[in-house]
PDB file of N, CA and C in Angstrom:
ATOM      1  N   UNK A   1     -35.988  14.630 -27.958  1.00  0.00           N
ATOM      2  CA  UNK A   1     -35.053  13.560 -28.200  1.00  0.00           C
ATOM      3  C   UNK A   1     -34.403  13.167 -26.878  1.00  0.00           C
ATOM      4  N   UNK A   2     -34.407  11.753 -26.608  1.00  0.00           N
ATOM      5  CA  UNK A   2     -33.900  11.526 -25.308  1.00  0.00           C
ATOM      6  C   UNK A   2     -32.129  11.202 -25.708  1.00  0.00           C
ATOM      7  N   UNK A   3     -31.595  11.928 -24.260  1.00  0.00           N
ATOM      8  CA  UNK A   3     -30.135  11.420 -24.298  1.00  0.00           C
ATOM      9  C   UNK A   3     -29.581   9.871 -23.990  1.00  0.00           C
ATOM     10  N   UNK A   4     -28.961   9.255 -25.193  1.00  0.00           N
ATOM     11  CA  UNK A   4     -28.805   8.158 -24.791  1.00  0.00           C
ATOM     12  C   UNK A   4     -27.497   7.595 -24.497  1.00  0.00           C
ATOM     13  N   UNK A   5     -26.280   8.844 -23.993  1.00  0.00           N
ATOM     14  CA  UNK A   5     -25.263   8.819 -24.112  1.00  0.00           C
ATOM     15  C   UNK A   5     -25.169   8.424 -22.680  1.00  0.00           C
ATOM     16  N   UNK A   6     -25.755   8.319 -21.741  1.00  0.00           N
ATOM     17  CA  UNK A   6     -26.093   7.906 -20.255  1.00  0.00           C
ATOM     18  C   UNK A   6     -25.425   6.365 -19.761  1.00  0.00           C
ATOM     19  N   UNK A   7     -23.979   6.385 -19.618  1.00  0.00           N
ATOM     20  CA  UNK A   7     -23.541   4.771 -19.268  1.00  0.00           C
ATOM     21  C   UNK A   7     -23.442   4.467 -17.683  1.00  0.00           C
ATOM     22  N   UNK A   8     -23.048   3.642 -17.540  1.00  0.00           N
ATOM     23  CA  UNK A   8     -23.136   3.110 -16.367  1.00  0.00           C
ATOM     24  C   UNK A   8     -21.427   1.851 -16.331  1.00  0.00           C
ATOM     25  N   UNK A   9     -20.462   2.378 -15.152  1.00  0.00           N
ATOM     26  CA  UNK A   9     -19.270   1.870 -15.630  1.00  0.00           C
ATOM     27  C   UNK A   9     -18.805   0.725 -13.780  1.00  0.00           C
ATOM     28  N   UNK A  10     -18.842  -0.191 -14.376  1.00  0.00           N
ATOM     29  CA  UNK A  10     -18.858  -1.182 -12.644  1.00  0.00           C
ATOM     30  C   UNK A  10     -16.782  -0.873 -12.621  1.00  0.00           C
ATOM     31  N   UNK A  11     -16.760  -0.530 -11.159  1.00  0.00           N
ATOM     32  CA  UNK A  11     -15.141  -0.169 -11.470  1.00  0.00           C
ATOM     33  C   UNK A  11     -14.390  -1.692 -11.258  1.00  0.00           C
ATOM     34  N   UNK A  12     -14.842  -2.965 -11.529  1.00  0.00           N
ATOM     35  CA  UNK A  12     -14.773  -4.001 -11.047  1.00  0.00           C
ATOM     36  C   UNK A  12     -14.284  -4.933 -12.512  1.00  0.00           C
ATOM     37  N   UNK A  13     -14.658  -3.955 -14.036  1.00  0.00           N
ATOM     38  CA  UNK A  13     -14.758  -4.799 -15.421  1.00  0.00           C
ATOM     39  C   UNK A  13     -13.889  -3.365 -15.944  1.00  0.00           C
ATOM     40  N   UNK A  14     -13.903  -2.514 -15.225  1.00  0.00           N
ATOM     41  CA  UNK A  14     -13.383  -0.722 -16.321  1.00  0.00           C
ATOM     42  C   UNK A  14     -11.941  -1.140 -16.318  1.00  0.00           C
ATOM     43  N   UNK A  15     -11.316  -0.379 -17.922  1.00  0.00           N
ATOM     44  CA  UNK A  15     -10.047  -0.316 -18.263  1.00  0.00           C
ATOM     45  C   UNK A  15      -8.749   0.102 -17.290  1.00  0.00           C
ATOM     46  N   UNK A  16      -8.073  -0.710 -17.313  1.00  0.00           N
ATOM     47  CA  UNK A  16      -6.796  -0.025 -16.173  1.00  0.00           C
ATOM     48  C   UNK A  16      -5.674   1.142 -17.269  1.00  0.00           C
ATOM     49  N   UNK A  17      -5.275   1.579 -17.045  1.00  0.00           N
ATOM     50  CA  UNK A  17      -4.244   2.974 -17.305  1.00  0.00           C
ATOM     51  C   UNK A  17      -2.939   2.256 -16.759  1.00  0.00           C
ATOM     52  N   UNK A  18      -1.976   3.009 -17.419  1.00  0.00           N
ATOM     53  CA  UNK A  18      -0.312   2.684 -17.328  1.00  0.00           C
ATOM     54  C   UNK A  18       0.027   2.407 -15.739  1.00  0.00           C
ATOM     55  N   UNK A  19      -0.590   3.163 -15.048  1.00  0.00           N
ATOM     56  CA  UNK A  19      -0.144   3.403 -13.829  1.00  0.00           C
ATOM     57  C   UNK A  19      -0.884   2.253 -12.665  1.00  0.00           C
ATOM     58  N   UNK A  20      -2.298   1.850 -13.288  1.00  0.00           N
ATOM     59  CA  UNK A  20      -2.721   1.098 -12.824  1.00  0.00           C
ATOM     60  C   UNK A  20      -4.263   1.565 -12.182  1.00  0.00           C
ATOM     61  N   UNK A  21      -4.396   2.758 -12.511  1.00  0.00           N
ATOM     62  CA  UNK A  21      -5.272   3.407 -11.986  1.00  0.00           C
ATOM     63  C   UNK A  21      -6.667   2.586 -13.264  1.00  0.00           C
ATOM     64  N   UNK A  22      -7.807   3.227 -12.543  1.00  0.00           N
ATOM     65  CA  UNK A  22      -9.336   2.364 -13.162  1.00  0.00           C
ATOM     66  C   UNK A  22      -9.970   3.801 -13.658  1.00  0.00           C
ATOM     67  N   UNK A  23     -10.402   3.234 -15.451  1.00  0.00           N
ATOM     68  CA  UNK A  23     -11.003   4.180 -15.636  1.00  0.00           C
ATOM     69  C   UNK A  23     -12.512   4.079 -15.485  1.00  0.00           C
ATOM     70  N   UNK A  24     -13.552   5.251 -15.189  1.00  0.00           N
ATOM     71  CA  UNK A  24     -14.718   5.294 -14.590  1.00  0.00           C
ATOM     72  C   UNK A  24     -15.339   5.692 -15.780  1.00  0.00           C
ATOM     73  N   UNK A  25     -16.425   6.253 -15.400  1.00  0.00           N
ATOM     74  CA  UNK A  25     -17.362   7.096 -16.079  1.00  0.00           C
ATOM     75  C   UNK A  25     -16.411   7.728 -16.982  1.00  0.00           C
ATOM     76  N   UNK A  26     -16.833   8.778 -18.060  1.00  0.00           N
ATOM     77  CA  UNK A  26     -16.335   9.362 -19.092  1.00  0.00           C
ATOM     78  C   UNK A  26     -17.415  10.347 -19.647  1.00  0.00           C
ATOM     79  N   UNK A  27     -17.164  11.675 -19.621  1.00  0.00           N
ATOM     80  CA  UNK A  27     -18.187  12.109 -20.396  1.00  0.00           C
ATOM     81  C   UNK A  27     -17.384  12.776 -21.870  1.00  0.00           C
ATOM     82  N   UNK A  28     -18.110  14.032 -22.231  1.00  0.00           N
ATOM     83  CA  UNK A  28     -17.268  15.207 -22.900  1.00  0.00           C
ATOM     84  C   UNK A  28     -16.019  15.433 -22.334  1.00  0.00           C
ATOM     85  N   UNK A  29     -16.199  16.250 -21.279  1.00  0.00           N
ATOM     86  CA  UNK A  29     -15.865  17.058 -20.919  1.00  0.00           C
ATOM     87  C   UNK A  29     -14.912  16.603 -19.942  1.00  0.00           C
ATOM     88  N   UNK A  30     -15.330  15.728 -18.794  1.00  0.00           N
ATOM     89  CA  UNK A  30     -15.029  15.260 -17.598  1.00  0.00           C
ATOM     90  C   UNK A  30     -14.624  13.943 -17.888  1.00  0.00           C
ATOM     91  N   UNK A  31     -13.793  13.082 -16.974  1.00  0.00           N
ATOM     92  CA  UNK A  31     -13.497  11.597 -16.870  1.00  0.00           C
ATOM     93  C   UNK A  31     -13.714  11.540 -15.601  1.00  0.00           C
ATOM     94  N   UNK A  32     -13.606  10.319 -14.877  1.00  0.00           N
ATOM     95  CA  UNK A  32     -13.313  10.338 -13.543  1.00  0.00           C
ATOM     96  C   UNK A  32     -12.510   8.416 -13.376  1.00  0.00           C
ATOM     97  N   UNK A  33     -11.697   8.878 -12.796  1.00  0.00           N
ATOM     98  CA  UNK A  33     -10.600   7.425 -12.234  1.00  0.00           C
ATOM     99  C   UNK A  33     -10.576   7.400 -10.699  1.00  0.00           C
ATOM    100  N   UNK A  34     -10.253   5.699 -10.867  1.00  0.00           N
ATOM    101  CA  UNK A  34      -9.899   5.102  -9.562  1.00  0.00           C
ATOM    102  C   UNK A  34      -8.374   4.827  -9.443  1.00  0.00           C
ATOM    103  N   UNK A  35      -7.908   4.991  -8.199  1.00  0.00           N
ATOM    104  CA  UNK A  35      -6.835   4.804  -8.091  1.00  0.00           C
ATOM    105  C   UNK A  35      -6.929   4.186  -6.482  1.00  0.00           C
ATOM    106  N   UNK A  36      -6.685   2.946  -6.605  1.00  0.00           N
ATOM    107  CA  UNK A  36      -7.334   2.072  -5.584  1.00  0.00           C
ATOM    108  C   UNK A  36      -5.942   1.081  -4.707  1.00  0.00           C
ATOM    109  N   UNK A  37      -5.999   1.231  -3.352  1.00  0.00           N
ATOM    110  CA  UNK A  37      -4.620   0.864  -3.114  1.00  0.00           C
ATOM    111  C   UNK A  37      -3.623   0.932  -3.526  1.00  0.00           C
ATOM    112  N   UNK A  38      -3.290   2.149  -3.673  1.00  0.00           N
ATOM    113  CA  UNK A  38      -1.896   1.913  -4.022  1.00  0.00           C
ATOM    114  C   UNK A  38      -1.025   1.858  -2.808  1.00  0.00           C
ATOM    115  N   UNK A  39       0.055   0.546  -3.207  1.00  0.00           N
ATOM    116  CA  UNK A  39       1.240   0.720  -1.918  1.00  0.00           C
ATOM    117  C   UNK A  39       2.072   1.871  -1.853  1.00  0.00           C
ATOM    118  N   UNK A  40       2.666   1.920  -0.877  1.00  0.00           N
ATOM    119  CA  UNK A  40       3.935   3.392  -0.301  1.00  0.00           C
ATOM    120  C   UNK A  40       5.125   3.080  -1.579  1.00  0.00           C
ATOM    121  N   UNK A  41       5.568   4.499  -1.900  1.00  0.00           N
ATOM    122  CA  UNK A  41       6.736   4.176  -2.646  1.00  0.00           C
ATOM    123  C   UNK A  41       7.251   5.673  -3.101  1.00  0.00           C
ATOM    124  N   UNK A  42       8.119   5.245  -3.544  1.00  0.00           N
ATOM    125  CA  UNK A  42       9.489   6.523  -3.852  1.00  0.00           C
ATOM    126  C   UNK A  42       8.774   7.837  -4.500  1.00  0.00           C
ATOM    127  N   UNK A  43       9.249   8.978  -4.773  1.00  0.00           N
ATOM    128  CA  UNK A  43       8.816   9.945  -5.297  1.00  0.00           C
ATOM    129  C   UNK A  43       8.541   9.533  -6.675  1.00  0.00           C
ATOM    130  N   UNK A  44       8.136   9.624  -7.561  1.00  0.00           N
ATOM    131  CA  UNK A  44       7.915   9.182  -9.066  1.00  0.00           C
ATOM    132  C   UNK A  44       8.509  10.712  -9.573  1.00  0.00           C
ATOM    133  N   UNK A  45       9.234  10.543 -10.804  1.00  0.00           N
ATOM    134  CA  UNK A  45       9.824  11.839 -11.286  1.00  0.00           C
ATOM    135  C   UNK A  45       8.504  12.714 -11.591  1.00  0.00           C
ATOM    136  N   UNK A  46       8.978  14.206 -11.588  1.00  0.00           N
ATOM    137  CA  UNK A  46       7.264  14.874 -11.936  1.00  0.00           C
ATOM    138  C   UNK A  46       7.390  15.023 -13.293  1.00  0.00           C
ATOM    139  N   UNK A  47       5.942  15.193 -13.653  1.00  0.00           N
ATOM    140  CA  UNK A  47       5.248  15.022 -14.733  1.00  0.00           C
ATOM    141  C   UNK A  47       4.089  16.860 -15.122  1.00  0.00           C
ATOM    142  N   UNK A  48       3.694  16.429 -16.101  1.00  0.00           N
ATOM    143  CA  UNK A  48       3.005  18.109 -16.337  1.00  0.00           C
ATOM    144  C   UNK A  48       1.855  16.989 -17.166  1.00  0.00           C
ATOM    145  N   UNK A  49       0.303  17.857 -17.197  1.00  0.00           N
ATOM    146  CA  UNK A  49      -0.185  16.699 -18.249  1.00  0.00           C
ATOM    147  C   UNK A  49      -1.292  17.813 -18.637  1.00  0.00           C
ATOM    148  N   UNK A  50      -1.766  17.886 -20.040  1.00  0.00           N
ATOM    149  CA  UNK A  50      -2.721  18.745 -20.684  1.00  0.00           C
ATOM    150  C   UNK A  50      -4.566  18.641 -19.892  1.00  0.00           C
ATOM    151  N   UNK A  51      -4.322  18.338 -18.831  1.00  0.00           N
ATOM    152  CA  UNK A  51      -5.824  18.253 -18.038  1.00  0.00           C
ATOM    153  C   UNK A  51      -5.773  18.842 -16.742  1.00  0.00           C
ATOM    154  N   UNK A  52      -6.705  19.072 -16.495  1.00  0.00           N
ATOM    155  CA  UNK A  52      -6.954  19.688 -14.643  1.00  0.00           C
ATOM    156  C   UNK A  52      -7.445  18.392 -14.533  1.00  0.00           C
ATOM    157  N   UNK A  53      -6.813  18.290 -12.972  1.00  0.00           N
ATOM    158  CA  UNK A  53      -7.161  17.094 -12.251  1.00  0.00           C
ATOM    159  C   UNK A  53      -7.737  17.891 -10.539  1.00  0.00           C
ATOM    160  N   UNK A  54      -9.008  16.994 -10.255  1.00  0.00           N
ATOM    161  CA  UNK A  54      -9.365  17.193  -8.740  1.00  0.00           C
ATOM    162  C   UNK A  54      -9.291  15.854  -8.336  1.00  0.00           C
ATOM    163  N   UNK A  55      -9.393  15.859  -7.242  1.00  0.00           N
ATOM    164  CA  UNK A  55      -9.418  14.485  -6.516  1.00  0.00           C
ATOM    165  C   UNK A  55      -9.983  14.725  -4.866  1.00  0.00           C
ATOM    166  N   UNK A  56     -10.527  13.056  -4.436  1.00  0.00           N
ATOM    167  CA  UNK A  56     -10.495  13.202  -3.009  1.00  0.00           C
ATOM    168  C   UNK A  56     -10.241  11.758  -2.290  1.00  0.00           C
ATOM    169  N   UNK A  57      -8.979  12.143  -1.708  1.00  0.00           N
ATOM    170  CA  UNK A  57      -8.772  10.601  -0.932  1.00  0.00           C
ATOM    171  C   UNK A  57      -9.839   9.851  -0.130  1.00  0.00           C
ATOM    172  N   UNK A  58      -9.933   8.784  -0.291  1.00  0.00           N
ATOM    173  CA  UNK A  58     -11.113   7.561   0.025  1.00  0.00           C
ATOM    174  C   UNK A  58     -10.249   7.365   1.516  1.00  0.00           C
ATOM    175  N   UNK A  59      -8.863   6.754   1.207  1.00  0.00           N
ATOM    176  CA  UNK A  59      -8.566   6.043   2.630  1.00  0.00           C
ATOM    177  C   UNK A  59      -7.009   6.300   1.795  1.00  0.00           C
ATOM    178  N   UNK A  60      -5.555   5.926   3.427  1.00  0.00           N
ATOM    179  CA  UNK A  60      -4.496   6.187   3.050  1.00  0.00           C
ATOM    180  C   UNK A  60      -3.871   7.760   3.327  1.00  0.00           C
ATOM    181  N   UNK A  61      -2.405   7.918   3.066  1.00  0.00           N
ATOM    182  CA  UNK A  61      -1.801   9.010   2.661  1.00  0.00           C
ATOM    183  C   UNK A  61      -1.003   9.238   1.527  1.00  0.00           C
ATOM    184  N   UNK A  62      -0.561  10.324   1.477  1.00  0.00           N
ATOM    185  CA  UNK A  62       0.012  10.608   0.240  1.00  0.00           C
ATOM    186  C   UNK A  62       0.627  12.316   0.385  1.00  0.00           C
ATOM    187  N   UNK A  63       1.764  12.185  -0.318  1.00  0.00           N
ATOM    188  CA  UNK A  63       2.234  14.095  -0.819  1.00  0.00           C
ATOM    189  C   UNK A  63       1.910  13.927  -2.080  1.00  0.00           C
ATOM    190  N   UNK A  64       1.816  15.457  -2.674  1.00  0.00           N
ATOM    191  CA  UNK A  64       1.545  15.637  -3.149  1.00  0.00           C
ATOM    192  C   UNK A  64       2.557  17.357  -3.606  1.00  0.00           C
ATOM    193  N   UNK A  65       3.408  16.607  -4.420  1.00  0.00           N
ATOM    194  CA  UNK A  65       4.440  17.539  -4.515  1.00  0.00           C
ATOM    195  C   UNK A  65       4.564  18.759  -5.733  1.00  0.00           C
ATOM    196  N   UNK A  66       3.873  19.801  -5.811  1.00  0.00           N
ATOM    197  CA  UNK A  66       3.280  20.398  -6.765  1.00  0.00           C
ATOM    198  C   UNK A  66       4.024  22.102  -6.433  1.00  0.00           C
ATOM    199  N   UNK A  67       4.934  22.351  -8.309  1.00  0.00           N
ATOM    200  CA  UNK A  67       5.012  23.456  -8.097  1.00  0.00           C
ATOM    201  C   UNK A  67       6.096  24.241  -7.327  1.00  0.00           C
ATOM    202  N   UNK A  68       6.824  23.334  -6.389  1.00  0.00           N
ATOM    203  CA  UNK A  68       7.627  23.485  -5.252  1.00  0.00           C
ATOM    204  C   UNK A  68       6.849  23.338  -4.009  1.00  0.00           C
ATOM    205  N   UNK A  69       5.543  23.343  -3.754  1.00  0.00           N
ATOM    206  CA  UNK A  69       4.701  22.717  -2.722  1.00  0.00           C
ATOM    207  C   UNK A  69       5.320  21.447  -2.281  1.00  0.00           C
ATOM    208  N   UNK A  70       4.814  21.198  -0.825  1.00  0.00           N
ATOM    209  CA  UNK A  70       4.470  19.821  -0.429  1.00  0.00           C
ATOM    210  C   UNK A  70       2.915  20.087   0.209  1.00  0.00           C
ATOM    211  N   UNK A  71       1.748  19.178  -0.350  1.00  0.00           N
ATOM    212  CA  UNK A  71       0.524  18.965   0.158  1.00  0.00           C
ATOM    213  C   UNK A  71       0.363  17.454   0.906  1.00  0.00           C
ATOM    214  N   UNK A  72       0.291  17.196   2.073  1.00  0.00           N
ATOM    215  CA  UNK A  72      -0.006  16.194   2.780  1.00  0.00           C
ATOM    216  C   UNK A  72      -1.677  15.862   2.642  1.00  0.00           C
ATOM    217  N   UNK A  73      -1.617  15.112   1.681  1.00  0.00           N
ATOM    218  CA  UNK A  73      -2.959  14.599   1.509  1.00  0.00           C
ATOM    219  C   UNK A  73      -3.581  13.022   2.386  1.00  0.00           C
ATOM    220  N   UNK A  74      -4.749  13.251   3.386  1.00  0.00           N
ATOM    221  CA  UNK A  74      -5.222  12.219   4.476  1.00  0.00           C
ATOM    222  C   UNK A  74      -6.664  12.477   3.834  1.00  0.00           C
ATOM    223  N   UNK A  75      -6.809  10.723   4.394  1.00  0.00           N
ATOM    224  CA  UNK A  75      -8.348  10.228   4.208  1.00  0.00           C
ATOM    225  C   UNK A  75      -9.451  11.319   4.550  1.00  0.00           C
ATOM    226  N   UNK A  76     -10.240  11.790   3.302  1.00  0.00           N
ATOM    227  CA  UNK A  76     -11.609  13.003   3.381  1.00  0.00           C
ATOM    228  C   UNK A  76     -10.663  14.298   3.365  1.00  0.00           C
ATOM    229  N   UNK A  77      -9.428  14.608   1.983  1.00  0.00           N
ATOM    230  CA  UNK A  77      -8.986  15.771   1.745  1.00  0.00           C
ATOM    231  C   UNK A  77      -9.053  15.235   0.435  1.00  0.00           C
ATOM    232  N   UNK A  78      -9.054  16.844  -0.367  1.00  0.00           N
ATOM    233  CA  UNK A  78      -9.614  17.009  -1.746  1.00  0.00           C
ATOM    234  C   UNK A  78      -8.533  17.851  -2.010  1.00  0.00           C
ATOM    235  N   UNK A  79      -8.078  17.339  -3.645  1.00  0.00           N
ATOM    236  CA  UNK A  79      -6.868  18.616  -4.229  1.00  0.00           C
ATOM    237  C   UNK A  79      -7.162  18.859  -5.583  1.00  0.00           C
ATOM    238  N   UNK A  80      -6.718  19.827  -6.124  1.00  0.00           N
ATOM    239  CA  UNK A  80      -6.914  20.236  -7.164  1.00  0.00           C
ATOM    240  C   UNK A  80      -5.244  19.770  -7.920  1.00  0.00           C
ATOM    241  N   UNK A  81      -5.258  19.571  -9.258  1.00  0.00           N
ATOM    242  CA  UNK A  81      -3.570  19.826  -9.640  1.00  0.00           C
ATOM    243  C   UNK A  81      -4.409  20.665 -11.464  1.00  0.00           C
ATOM    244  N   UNK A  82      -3.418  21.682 -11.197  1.00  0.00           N
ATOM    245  CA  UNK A  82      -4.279  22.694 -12.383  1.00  0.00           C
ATOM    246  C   UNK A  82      -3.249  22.366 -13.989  1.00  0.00           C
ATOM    247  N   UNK A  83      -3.481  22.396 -15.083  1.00  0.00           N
ATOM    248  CA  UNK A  83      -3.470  22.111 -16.287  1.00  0.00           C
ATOM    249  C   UNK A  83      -1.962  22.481 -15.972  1.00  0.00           C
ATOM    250  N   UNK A  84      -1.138  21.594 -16.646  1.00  0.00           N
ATOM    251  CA  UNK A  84       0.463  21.970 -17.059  1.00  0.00           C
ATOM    252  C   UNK A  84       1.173  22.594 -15.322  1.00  0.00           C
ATOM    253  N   UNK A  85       0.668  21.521 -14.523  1.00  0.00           N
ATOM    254  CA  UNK A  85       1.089  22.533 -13.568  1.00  0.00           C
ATOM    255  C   UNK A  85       2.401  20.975 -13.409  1.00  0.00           C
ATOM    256  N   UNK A  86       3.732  21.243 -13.002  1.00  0.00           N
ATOM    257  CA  UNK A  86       4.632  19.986 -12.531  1.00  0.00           C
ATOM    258  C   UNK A  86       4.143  19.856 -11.250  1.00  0.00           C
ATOM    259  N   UNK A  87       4.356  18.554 -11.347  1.00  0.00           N
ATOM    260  CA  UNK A  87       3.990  17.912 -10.270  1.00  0.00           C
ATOM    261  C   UNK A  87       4.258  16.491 -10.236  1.00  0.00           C
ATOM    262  N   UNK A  88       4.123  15.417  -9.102  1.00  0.00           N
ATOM    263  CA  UNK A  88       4.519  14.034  -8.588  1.00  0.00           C
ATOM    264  C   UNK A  88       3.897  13.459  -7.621  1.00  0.00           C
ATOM    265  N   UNK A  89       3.535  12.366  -6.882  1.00  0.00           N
ATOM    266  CA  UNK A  89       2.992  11.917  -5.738  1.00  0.00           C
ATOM    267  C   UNK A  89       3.920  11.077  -5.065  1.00  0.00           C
ATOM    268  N   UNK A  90       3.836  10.978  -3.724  1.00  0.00           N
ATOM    269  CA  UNK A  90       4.977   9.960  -2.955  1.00  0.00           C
ATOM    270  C   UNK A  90       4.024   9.303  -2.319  1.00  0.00           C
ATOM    271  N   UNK A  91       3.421   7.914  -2.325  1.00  0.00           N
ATOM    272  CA  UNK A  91       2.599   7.150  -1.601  1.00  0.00           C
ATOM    273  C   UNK A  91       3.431   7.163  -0.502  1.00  0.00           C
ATOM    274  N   UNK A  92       2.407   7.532   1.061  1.00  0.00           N
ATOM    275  CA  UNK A  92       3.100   7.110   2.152  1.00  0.00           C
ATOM    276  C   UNK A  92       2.371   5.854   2.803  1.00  0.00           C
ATOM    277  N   UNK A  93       0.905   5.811   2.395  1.00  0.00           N
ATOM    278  CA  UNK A  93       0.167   4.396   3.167  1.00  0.00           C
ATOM    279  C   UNK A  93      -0.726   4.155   2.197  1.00  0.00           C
ATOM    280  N   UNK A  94      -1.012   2.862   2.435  1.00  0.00           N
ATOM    281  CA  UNK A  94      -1.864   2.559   1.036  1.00  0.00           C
ATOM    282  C   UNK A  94      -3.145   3.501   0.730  1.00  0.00           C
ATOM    283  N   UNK A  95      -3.258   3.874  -0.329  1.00  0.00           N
ATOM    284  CA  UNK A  95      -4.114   5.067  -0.837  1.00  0.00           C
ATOM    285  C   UNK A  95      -4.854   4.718  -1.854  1.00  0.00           C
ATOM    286  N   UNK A  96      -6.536   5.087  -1.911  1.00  0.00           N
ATOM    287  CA  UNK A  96      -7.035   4.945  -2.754  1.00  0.00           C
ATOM    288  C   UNK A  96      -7.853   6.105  -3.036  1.00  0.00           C
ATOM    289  N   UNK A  97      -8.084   6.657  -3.800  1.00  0.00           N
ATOM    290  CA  UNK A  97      -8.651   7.802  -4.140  1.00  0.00           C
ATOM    291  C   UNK A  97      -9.415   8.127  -5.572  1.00  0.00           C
ATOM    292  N   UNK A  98     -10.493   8.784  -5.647  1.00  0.00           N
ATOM    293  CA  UNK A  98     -10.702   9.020  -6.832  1.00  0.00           C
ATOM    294  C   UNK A  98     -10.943  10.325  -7.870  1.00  0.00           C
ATOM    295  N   UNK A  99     -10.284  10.328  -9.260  1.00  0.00           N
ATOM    296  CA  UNK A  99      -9.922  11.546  -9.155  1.00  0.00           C
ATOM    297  C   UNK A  99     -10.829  12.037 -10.499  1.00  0.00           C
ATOM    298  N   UNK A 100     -11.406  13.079 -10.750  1.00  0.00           N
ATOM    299  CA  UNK A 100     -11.593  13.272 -11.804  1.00  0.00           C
ATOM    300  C   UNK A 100     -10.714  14.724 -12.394  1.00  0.00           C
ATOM    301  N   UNK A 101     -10.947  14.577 -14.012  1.00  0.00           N
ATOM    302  CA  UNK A 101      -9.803  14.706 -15.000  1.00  0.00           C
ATOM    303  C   UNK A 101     -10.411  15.955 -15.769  1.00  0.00           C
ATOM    304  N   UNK A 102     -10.504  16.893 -16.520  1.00  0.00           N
ATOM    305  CA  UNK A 102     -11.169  17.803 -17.903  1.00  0.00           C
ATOM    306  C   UNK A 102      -9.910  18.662 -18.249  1.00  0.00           C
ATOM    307  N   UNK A 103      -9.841  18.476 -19.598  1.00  0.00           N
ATOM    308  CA  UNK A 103     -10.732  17.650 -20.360  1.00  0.00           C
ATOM    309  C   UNK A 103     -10.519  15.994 -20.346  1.00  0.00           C
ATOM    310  N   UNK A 104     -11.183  15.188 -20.579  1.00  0.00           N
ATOM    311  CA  UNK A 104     -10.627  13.256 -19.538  1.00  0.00           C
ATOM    312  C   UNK A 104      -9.273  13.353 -20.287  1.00  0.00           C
ATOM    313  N   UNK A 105      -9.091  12.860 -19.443  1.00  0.00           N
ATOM    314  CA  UNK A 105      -7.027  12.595 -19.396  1.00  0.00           C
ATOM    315  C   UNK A 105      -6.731  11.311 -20.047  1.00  0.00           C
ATOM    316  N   UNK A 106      -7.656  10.108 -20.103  1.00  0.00           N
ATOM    317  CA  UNK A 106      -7.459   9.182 -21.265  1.00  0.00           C
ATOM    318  C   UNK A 106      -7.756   9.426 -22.974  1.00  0.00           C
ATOM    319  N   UNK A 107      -8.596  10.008 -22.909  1.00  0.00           N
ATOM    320  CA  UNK A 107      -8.787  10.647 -24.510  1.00  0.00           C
ATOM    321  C   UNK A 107      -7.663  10.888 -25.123  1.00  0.00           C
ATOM    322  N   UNK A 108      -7.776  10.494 -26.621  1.00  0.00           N
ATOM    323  CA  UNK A 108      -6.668  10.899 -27.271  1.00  0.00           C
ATOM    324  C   UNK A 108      -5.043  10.855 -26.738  1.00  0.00           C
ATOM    325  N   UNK A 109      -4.765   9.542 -25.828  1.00  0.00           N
ATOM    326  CA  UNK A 109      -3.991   9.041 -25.458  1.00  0.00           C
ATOM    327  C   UNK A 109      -3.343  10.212 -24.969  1.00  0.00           C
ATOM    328  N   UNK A 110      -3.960  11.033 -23.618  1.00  0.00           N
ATOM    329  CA  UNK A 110      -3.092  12.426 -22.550  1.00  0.00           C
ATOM    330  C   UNK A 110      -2.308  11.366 -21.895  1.00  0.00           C
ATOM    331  N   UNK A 111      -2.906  10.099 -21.182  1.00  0.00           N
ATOM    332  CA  UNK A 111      -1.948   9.494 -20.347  1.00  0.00           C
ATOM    333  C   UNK A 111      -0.922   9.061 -20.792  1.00  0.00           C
ATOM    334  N   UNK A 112      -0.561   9.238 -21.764  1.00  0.00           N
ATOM    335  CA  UNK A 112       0.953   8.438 -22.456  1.00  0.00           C
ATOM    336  C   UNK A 112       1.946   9.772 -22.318  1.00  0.00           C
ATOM    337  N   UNK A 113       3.338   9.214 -21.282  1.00  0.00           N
ATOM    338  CA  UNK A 113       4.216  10.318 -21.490  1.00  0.00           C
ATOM    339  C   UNK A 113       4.653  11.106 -22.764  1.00  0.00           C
TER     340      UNK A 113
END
């Protein structure tokens, strides 16, 4: 039996999220989002969310304030943020990055505070 669950997602027509971020591909298990220019801006209050998130910045900076951490995240660095962990981002230059999510973080409406 062939798998025909095999899509193909142009990030140019895919659904945007609260935040503004682009949703990608989608499997079971995994999601994966765009988060594409974003401008510099204030700390956003932190948040906790029922998914592991990885990511790896495309272009831009960013913190990445996790836990009591500060992670200085630059263009070709990769982070992990682990299930229920608090955490926030402070855009410092426009940033685009893409991150994937498990279990996907849009399912069953995770992205809604």
């Amino acid at each position: 039996m062939k798998d025909t669950t095999v899509t193909k997602v142009s990030s140019a027509f895919s659904p945007h999220g609260p935040e503004g971020q682009r949703y990608l591909a989608s499997g079971i298990h995994v999601a994966m989002r765009l988060r594409e220019n974003e401008p510099p801006n204030k700390t956003k209050p932190a948040s906790t969310h029922p998914y592991e998130t990885v990511g790896y910045v495309i272009k831009g900076r960013a913190e990445l304030h996790i836990e009591g951490q500060t992670v200085i995240l630059n263009a070709g660095d990769s982070w992990t943020v682990p299930k229920n962990a608090e955490h926030t981002y402070k855009i410092l230059e426009s940033f685009t990055a893409v991150e994937a999510t498990s279990p996907p973080a849009h399912a069953h409406e995770r992205e809604q505070p």
